[in-house]
Protein backbone atom coordinates (compact mmCIF):
# COMPACT_ATOMS: atom_id res chain seq x y z
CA UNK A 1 23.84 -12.41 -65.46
CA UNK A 2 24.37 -15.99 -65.68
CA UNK A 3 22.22 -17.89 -68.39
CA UNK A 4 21.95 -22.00 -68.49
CA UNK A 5 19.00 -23.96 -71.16
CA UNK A 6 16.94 -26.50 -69.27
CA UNK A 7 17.15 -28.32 -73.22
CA UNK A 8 13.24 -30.35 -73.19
CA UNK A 9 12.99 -30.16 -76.88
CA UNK A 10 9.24 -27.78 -77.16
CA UNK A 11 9.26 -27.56 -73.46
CA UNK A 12 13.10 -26.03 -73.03
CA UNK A 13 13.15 -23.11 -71.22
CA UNK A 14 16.16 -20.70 -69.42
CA UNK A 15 17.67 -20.13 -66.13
CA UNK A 16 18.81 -16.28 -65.33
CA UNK A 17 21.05 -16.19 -62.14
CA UNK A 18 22.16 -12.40 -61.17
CA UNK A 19 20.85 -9.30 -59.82
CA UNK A 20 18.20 -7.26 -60.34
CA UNK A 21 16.29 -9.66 -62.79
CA UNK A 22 13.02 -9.04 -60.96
CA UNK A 23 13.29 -5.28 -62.88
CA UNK A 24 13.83 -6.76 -66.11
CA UNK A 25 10.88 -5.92 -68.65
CA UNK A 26 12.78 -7.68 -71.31
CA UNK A 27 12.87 -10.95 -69.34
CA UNK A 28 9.75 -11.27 -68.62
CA UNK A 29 8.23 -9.87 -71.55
CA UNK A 30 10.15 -12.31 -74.27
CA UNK A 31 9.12 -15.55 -72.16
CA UNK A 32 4.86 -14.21 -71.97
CA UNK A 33 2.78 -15.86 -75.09
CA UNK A 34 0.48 -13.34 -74.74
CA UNK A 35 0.32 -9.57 -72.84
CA UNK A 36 -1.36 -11.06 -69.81
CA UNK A 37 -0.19 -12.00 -66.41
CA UNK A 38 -0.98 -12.86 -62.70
CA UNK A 39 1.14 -13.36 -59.99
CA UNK A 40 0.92 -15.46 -57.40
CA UNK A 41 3.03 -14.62 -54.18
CA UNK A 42 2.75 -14.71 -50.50
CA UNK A 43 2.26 -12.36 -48.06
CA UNK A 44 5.72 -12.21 -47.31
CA UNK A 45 7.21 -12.15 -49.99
CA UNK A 46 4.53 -9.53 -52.03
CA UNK A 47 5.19 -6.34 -49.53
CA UNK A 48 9.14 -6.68 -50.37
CA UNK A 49 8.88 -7.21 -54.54
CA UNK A 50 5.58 -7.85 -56.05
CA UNK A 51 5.67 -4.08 -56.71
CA UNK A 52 8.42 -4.15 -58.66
CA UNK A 53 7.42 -7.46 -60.59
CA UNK A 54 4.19 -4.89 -61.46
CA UNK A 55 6.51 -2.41 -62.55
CA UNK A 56 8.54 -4.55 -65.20
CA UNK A 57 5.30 -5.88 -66.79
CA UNK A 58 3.76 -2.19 -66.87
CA UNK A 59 7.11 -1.46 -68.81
CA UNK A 60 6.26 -4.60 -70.80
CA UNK A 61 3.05 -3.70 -71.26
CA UNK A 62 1.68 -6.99 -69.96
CA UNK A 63 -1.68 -6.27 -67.75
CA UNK A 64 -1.38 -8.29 -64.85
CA UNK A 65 -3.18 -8.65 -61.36
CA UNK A 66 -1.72 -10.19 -58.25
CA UNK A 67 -2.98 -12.82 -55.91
CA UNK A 68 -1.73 -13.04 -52.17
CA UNK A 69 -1.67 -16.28 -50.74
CA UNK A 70 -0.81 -16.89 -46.65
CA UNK A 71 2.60 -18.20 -46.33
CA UNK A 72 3.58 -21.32 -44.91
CA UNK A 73 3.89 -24.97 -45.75
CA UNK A 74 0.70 -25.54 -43.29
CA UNK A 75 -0.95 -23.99 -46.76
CA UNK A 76 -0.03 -26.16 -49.49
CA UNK A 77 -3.30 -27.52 -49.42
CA UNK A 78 -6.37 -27.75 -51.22
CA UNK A 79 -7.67 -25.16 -49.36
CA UNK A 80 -5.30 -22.84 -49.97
CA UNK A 81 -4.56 -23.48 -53.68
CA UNK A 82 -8.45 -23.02 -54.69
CA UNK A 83 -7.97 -19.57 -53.68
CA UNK A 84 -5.91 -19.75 -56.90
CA UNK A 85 -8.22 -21.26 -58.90
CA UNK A 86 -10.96 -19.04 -57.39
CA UNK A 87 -8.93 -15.64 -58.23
CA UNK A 88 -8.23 -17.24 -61.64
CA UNK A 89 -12.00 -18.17 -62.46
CA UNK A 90 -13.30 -14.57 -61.21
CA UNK A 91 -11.09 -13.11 -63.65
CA UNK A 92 -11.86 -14.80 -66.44
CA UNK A 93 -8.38 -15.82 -66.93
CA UNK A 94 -7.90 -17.34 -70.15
CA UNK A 95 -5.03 -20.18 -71.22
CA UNK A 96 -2.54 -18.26 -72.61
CA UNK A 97 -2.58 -15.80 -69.65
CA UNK A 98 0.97 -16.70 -67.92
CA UNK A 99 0.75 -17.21 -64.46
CA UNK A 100 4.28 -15.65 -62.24
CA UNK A 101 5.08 -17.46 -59.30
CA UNK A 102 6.85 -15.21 -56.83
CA UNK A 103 7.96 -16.53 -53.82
CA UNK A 104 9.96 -19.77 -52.48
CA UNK A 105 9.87 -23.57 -52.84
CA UNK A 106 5.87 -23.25 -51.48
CA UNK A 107 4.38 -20.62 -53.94
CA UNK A 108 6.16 -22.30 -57.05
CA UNK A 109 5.12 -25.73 -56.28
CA UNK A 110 1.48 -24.59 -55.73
CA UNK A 111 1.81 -22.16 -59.05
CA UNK A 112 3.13 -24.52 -60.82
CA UNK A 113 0.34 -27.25 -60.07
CA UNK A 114 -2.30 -24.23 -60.68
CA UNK A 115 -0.70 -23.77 -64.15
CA UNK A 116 -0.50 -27.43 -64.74
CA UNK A 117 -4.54 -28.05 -63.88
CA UNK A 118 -6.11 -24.56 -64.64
CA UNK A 119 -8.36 -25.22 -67.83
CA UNK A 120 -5.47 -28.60 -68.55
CA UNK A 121 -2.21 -25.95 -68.67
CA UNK A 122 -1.76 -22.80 -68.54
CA UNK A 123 2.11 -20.73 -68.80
CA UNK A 124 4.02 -19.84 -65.89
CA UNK A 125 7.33 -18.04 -64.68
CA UNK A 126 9.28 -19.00 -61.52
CA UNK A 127 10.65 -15.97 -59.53
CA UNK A 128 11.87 -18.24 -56.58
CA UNK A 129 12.91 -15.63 -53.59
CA UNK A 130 14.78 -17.95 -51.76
CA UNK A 131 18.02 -20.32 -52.20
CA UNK A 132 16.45 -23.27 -51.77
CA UNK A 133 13.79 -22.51 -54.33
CA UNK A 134 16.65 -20.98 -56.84
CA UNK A 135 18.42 -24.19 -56.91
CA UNK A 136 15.80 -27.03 -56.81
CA UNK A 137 12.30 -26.72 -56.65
CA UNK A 138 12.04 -23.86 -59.19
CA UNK A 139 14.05 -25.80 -61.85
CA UNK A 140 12.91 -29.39 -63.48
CA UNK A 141 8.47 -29.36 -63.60
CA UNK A 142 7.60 -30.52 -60.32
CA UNK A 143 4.55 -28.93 -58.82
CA UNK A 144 2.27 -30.32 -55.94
CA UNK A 145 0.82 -29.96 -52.82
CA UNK A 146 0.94 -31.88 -49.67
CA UNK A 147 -1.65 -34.53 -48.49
CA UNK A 148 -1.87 -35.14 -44.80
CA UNK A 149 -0.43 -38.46 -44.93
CA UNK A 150 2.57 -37.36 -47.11
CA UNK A 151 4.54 -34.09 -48.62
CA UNK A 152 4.01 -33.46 -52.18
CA UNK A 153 2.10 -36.87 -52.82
CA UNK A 154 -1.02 -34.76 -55.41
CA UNK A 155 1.11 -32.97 -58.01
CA UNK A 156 2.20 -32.89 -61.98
CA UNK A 157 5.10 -32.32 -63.92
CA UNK A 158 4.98 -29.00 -65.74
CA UNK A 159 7.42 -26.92 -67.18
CA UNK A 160 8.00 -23.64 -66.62
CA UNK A 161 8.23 -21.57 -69.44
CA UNK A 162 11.31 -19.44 -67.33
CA UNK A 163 13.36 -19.25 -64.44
CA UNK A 164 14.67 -15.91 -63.08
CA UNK A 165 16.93 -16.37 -59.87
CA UNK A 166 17.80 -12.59 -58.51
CA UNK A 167 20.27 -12.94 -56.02
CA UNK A 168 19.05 -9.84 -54.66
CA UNK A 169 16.00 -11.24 -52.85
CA UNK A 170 18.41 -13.07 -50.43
CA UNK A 171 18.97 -9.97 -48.89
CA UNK A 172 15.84 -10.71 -47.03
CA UNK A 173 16.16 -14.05 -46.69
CA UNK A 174 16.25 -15.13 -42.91
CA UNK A 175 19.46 -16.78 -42.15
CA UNK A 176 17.24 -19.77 -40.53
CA UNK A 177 15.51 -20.15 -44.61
CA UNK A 178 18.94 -19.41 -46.13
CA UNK A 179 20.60 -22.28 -44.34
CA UNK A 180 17.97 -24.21 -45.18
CA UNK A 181 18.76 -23.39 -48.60
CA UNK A 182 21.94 -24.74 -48.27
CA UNK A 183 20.80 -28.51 -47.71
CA UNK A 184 19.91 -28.77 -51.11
CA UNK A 185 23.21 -27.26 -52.34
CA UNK A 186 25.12 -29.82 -50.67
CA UNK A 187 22.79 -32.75 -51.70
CA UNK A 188 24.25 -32.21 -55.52
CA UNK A 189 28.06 -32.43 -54.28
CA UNK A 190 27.35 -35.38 -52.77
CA UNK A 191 25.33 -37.23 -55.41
CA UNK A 192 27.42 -36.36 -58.25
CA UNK A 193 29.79 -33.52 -58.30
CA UNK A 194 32.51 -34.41 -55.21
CA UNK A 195 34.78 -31.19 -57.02
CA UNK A 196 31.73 -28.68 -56.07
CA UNK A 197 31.38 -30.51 -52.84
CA UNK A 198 34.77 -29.65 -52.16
CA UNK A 199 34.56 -26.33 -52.82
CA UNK A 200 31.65 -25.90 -50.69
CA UNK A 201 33.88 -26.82 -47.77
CA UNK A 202 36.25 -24.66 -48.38
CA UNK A 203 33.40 -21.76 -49.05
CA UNK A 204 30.49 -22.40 -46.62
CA UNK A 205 31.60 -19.15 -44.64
CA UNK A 206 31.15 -16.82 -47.84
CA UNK A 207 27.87 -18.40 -48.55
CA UNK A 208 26.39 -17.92 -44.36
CA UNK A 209 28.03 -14.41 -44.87
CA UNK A 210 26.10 -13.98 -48.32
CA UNK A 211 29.01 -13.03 -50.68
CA UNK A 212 27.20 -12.59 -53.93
CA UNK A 213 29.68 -13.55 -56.43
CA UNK A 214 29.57 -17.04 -54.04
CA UNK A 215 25.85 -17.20 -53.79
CA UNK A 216 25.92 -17.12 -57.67
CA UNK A 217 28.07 -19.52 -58.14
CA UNK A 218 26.67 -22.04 -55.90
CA UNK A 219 23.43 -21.76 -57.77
CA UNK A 220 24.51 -21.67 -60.96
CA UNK A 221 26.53 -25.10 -60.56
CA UNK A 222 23.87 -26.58 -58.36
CA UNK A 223 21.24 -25.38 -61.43
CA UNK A 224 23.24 -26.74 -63.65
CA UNK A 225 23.58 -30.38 -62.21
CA UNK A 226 19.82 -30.38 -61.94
CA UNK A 227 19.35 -29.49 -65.30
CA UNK A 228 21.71 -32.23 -66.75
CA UNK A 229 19.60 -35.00 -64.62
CA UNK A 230 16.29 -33.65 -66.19
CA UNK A 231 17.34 -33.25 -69.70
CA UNK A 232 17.94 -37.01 -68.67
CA UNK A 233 14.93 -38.13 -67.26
CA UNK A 234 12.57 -35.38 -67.43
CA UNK A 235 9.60 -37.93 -64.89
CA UNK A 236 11.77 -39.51 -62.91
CA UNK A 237 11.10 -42.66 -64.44
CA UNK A 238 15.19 -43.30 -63.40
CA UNK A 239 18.44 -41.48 -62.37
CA UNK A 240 16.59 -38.05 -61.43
CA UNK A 241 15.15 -40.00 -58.36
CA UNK A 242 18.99 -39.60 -56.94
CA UNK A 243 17.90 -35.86 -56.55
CA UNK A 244 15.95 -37.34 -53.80
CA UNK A 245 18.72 -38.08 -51.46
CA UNK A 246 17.67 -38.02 -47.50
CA UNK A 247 13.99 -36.81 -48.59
CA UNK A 248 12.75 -40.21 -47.55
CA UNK A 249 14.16 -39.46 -44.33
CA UNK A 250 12.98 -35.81 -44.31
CA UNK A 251 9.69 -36.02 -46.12
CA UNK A 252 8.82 -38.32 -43.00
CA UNK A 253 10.01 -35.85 -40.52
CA UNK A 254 8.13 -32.81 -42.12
CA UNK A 255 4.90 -34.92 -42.32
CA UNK A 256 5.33 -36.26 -38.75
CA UNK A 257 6.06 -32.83 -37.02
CA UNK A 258 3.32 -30.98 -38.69
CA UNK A 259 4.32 -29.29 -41.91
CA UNK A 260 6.15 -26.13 -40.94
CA UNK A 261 7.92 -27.32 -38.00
CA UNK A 262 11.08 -28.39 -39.74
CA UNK A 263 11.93 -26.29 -42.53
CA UNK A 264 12.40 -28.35 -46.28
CA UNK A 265 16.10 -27.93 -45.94
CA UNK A 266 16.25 -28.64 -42.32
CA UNK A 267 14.68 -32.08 -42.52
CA UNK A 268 16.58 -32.90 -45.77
CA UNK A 269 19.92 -32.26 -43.96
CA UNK A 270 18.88 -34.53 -41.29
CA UNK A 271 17.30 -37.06 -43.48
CA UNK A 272 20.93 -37.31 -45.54
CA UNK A 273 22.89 -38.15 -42.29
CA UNK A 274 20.17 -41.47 -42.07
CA UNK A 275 21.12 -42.14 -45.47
CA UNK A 276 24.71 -41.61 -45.22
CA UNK A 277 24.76 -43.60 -41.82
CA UNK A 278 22.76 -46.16 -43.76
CA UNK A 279 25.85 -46.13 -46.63
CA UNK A 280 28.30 -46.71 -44.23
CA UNK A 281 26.49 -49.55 -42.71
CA UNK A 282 26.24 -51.07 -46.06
CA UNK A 283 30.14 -50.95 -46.17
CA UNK A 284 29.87 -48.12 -48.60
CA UNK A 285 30.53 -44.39 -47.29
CA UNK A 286 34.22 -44.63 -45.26
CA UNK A 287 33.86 -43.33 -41.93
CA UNK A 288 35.57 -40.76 -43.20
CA UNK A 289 33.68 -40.12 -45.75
CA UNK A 290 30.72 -39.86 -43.08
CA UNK A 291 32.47 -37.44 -40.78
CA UNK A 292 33.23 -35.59 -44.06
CA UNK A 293 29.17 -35.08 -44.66
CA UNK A 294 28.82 -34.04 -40.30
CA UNK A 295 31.22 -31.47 -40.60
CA UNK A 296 30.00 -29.82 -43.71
CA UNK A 297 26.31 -29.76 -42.74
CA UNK A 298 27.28 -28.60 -38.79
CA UNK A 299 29.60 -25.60 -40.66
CA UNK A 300 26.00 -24.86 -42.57
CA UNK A 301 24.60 -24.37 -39.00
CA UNK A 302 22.00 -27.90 -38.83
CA UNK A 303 20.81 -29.53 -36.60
CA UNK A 304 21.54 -32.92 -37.41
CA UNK A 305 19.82 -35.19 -34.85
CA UNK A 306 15.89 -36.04 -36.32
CA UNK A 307 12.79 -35.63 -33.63
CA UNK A 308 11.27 -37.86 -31.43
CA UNK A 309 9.38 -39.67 -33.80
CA UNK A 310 9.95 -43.21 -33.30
CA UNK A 311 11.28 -45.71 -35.41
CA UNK A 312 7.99 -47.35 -36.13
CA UNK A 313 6.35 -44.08 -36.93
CA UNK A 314 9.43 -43.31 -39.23
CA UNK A 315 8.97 -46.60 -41.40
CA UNK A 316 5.07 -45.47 -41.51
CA UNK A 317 5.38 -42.03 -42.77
CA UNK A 318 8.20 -43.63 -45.31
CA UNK A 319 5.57 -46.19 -46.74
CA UNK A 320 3.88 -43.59 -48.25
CA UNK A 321 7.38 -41.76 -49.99
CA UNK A 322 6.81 -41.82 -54.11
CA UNK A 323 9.56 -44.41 -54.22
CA UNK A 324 8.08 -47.29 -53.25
CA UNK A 325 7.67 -49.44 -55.73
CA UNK A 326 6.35 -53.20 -55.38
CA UNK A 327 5.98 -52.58 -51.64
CA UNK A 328 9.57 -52.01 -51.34
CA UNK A 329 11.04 -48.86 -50.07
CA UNK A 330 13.72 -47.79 -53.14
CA UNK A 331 16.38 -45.32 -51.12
CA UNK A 332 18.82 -42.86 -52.31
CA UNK A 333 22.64 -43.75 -50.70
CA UNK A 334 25.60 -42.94 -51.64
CA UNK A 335 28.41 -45.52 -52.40
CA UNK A 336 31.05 -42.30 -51.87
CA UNK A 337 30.81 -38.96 -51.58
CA UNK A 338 29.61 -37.70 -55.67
CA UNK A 339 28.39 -41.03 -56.33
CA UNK A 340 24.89 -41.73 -55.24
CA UNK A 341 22.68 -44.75 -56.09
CA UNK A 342 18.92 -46.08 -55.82
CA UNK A 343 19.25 -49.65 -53.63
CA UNK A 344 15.76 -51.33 -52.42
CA UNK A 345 17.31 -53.90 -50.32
CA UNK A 346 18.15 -52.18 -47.24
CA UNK A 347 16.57 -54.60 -44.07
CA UNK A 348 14.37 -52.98 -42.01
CA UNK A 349 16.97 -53.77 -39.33
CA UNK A 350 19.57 -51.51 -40.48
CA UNK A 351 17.14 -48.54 -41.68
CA UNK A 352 15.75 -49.17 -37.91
CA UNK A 353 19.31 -48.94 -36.75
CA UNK A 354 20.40 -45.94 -38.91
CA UNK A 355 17.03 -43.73 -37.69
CA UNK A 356 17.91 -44.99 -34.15
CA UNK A 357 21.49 -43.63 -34.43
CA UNK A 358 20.72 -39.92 -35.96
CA UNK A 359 17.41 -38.94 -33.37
CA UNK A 360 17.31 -38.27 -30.74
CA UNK A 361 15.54 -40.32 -28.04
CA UNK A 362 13.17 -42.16 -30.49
């Protein structure tokens, strides 16, 4: 097992990366501040390990219930997170019950906002089930849901009180999510760690293949740069925004489609080519640099050209993105690969250009 402290003063909290965790009555039952659980999961993800989530808190003995949402980014909604609240309320589920979010990027962003609001905070547990939730959106606080005019726009920050990463639910994982998965392990190469970017190149065919000593290392060092940003800026009041790179571009491509057309990762990849074409515009990313970022995200098995959108619907949907500030659209680029930056004086004429360039008939 690899271990790594998310270090927020009262609110720290650790990250377990290995196998088998989801067994581990030890693990869960040292992070619970009281005997008392419910997990939240999909119905998905619950057939293939809520069972054995059960079993480890009856060896803990920690009562617990479980609550089956439907899976899908279509239902991160209001709708679908009152069910929560509904499941929660008919229990009588008090504060310092601890609520276990098992599932991917979806469930823990929608536990994590039920754990943030129920009765003004309740504990929770991330048990993210696939690679994109194990190395972003279980780690750092961020919990929301999506609005229909933008993804993840009604949310809170809110700790979790643990993370527990078992590479063993990959094994599941549909090569389609796990690629997706790998978006977000790229994104931290490029925006500050060009040695673990280079290493991904040289490894992307043990990670599609799913060699597990790979797989953990890849989310341990992509955990670990996402914990050093937070400790930093815990809100994102400055350089943790660089975590953001291509979601701009992607957030408006999820939101546009329909939200489940695109995977998260999918739209991300393609959203990072805008921004990297944008760079090199901007006389920043070499064009080798550039070609660099195509062949490393083609080798992950993306599609890289954006949908048939068009551009004015793209600088719409990107009006809304949490980064605007003052009216002015504040994007993540990258000056070279593992050194990103936050510039809000692109023209709309080379954004335009840069959208125009990586979609396809828009």
């Amino acid at each position: 097992m690899r271990s790594l402290n998310v270090a927020l003063d009262e609110r720290a909290y650790d990250i377990h990366i290995g196998r088998g965790l989801i067994d581990r009555a030890d693990l869960f039952g040292a992070a619970l501040k009281r005997k008392r659980a419910v997990i939240i999961s999909n119905d998905i993800v619950a057939p293939l390990y809520a069972a054995r989530v059960q079993a480890a808190l009856d060896s803990a003995g920690v009562s617990h219930q479980t609550v089956v949402l439907p899976d899908g980014e279509a239902h991160k909604d209001w709708p679908t997170l009152n069910l929560v609240f509904d499941a929660l309320l008919g229990a009588r589920v008090e504060r310092s019950t601890t609520l276990i979010a098992l599932g991917g990027g979806v469930i823990g962003d929608m536990v994590g906002f039920a754990a943030a609001t129920y009765q003004r905070g309740v504990p929770f547990i991330q048990v993210p089930t696939t690679l994109l939730s194990q190395v972003d959106s279980s780690v750092g606080g961020k919990t929301a849901i999506n609005h229909p005019l933008g993804k993840n726009m009604i949310g809170a920050f809110h700790q979790p009180r643990l993370v527990l990463a078992d590479i063993d639910t990959l094994d599941t994982l549909p090569d389609r999510e796990l690629r997706a998965g790998l978006a977000e392990v790229i994104k931290y190469g490029l925006i500050r760690d060009r040695e673990f970017f280079d290493w991904l190149e040289a490894n992307m065919p043990r990670l599609l293949a799913r060699d597990a000593d790979a797989l953990a290392f890849a989310i341990e060092r992509s955990c670990r740069n996402k914990a050093e940003v937070v400790i930093e800026d815990e809100t994102e009041a400055g350089v943790r925004a660089l975590l953001n790179l291509g979601h701009t571009f992607g957030h408006a491509i999820e939101t546009g489609m329909g939200y489940g057309e695109w995977l998260h990762g999918e739209a991300v990849a393609a959203g990072t080519m805008m921004a990297a074409d944008l760079s090199h515009r901007l006389g920043w990313l070499s064009a080798e640099e550039l070609a660099r970022l195509r062949r490393i995200h083609e080798a992950a098995g993306f599609e890289l050209r954006g949908p048939r959108l068009g551009v004015e619907r793209y600088l719409e949907l990107m009006s809304h993105d949490k980064k605007v500030e003052g009216g002015k659209l504040r994007l993540v680029l990258l000056r070279s690969i593992g050194e990103a930056v936050i510039f809000g004086d692109a023209s709309v004429a080379d954004i335009s250009a840069s959208i125009t360039q990586c979609c396809a008939d828009v």
